[in-house]
Protein backbone atom coordinates (compact mmCIF):
# COMPACT_ATOMS: atom_id res chain seq x y z
CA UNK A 1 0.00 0.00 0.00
CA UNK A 2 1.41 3.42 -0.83
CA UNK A 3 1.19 5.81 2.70
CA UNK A 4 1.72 9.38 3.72
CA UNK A 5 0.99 11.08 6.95
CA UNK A 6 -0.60 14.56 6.30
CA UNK A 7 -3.15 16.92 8.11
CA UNK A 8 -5.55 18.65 5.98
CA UNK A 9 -7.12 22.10 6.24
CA UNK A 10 -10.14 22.91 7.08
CA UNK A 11 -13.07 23.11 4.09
CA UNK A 12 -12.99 27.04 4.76
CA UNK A 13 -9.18 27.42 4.21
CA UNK A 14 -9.73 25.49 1.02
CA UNK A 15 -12.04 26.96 -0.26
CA UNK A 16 -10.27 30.66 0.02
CA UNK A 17 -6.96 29.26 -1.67
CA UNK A 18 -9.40 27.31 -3.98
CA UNK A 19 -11.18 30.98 -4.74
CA UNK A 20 -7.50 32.28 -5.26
CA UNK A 21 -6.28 29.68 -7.38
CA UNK A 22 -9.39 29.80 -9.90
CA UNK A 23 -8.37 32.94 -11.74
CA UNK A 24 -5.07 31.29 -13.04
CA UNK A 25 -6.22 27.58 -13.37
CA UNK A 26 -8.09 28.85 -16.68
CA UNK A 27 -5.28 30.54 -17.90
CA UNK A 28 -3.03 26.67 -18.07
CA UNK A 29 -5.62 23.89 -18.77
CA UNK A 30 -3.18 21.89 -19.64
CA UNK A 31 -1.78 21.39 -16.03
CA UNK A 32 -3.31 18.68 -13.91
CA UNK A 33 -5.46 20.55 -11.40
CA UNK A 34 -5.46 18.79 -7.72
CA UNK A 35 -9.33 18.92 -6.88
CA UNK A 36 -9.40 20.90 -3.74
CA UNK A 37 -10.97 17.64 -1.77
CA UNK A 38 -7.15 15.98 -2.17
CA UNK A 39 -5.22 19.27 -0.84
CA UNK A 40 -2.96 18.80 2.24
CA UNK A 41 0.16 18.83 4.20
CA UNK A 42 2.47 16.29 4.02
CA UNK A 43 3.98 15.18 7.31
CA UNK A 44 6.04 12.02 5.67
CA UNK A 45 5.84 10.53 2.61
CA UNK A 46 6.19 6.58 3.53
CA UNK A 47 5.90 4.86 -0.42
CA UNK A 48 5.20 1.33 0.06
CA UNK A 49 4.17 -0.26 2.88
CA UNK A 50 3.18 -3.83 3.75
CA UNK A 51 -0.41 -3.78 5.06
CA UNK A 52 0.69 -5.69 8.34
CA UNK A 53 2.72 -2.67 9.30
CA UNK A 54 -0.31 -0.22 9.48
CA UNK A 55 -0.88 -1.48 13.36
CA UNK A 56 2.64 -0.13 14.58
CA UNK A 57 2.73 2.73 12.03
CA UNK A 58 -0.85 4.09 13.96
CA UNK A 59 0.84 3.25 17.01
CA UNK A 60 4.15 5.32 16.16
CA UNK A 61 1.86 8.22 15.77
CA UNK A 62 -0.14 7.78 18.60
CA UNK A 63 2.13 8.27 20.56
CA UNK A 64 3.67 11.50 18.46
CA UNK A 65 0.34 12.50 18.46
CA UNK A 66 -0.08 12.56 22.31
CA UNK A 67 3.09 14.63 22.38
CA UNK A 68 2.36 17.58 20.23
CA UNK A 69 -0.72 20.34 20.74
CA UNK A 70 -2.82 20.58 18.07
CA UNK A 71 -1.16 24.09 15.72
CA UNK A 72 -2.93 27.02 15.58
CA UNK A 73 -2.78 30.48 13.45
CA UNK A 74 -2.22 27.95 10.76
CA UNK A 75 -2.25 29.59 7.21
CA UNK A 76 -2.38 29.30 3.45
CA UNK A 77 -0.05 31.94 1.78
CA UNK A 78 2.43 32.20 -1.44
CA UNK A 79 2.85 29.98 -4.02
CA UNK A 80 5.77 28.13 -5.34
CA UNK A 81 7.22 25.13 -7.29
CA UNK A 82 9.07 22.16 -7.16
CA UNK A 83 9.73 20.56 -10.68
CA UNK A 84 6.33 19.44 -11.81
CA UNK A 85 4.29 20.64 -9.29
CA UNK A 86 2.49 24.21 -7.89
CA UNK A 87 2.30 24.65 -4.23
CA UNK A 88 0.59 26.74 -1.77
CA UNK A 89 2.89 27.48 1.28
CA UNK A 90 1.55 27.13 5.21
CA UNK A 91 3.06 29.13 7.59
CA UNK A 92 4.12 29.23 9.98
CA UNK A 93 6.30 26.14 9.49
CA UNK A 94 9.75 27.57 9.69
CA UNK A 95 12.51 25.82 11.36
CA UNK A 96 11.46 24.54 14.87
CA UNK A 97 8.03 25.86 14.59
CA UNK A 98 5.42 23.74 16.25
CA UNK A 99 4.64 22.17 12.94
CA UNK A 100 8.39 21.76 12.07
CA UNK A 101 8.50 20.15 15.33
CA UNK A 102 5.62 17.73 14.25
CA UNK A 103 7.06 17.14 10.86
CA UNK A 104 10.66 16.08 12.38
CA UNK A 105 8.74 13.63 15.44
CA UNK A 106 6.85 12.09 12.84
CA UNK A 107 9.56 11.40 10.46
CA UNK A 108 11.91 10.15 13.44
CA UNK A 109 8.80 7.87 14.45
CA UNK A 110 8.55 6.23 11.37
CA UNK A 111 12.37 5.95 10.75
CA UNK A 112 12.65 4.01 14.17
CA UNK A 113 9.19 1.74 12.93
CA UNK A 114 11.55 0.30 10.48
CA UNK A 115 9.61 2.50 7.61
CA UNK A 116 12.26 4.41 5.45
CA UNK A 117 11.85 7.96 5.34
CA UNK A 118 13.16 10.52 2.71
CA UNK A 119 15.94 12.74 4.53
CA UNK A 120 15.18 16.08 2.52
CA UNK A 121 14.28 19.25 4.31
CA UNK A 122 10.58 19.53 4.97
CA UNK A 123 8.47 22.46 3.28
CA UNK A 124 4.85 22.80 4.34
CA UNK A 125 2.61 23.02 1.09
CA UNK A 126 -0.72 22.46 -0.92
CA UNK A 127 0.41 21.19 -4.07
CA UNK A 128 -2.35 22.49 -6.16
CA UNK A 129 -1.27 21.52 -10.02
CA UNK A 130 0.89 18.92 -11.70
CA UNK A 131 2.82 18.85 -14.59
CA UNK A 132 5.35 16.42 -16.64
CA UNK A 133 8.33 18.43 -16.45
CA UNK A 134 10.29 20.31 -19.06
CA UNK A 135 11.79 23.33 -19.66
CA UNK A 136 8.52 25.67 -20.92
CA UNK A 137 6.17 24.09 -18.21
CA UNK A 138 8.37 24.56 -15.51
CA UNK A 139 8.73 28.53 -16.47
CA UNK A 140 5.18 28.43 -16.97
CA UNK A 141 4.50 27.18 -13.39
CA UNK A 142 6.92 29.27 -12.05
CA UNK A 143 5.27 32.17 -13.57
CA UNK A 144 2.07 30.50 -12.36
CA UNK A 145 3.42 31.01 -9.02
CA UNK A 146 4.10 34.58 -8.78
CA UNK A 147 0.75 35.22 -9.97
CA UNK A 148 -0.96 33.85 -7.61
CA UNK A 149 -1.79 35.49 -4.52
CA UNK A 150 -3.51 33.93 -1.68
CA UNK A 151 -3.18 34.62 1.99
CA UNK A 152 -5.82 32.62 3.64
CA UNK A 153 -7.54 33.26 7.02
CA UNK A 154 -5.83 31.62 9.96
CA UNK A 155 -6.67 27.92 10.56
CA UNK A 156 -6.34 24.97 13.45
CA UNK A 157 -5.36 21.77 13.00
CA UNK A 158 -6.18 19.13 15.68
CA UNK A 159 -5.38 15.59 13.71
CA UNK A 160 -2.99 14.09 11.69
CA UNK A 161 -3.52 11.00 9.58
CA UNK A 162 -2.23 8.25 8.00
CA UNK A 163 -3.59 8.22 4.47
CA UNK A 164 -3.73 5.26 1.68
CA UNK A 165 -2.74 6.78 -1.76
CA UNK A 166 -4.35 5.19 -4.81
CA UNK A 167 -2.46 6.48 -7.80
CA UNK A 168 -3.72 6.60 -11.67
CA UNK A 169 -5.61 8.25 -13.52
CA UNK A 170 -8.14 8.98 -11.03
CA UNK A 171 -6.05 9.16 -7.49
CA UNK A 172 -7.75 9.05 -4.46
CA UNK A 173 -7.09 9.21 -0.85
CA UNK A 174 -8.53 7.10 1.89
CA UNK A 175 -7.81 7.90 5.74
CA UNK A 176 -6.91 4.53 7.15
CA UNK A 177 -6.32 6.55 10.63
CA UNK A 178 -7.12 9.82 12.25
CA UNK A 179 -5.23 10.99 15.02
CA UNK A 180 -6.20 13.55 17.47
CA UNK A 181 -2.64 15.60 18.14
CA UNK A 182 -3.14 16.75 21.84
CA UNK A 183 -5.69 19.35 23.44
CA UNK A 184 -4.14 22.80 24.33
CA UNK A 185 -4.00 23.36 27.64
């Protein structure tokens, strides 16, 4: 099964970037546009994963879970790329920010669950479009990207989950656990 943990925004955060995002999508139909329903944050991106591990991967972040408050003043702003893709940044998330903090503990967790973990620097973002990459697409996505303005209204989040990716033609997502991160005090 291919995994990732993530936390998604709330409808209402959607929606705004979704609002932001409209006025450019129709300018580059040929991009793949990420419906709005599959938008969120990508703690760890886990690839492959024999089904009997799921039981010790919910446990792993459980127990992360129980150690982190749930993040707060959570919001959508800028846009970027990566080759291929359009993004929607989340701030805060800078270095050893409570959802930096996450990020790290949950990539640790899964690293000492015997799941193999990429060991890149972690950016907090929607990705919002997709694209094969090559030379005049990637300009055109990075042009994308400074058009696009959104700065969404501050968000919570107050779960993470472990997610089952179904790639293709039609990708979906299916939560195969949902994990309160801890109550603020």
């Amino acid at each position: 099964m291919r995994l990732f943990v993530g936390m998604n925004p709330p409808p209402e955060a959607r929606a705004h970037a979704a609002g932001a995002a409209d006025p450019i999508s129709c300018t580059a139909p040929d991009l793949r546009w990420v419906p709005q329903e599959r938008w969120h944050i990508t703690l760890a991106f886990l690839g492959e994963v024999n089904p009997d591990r799921i039981p010790h991967i919910v446990q792993a972040l459980t127990t992360v879970a129980a150690a982190h408050p749930a993040l707060s003043d959570m919001s959508l702003a800028g846009a970027g790329t990566f080759r291929g893709s359009l993004w929607l940044g989340v701030t805060p998330t800078e270095r050893h920010s409570p959802a930096d903090r996450l990020a790290r503990a949950v990539q640790r967790a899964m690293r000492e669950a015997g799941i193999p973990v990429e060991r890149r620097p972690w950016r907090a973002h929607l990705t919002i479009a997709r694209w094969r990459s090559s030379p005049e697409l990637d300009r055109r996505g990075r042009a994308l990207a400074e058009d696009l303005e959104c700065t969404g209204p501050p968000f919570d989040i107050d779960a993470i989950r472990l997610v089952h990716s179904i790639t293709g033609p039609r990708p979906t997502y299916t939560d195969l656990a949902v994990i309160p991160l801890r109550a603020k005090a």
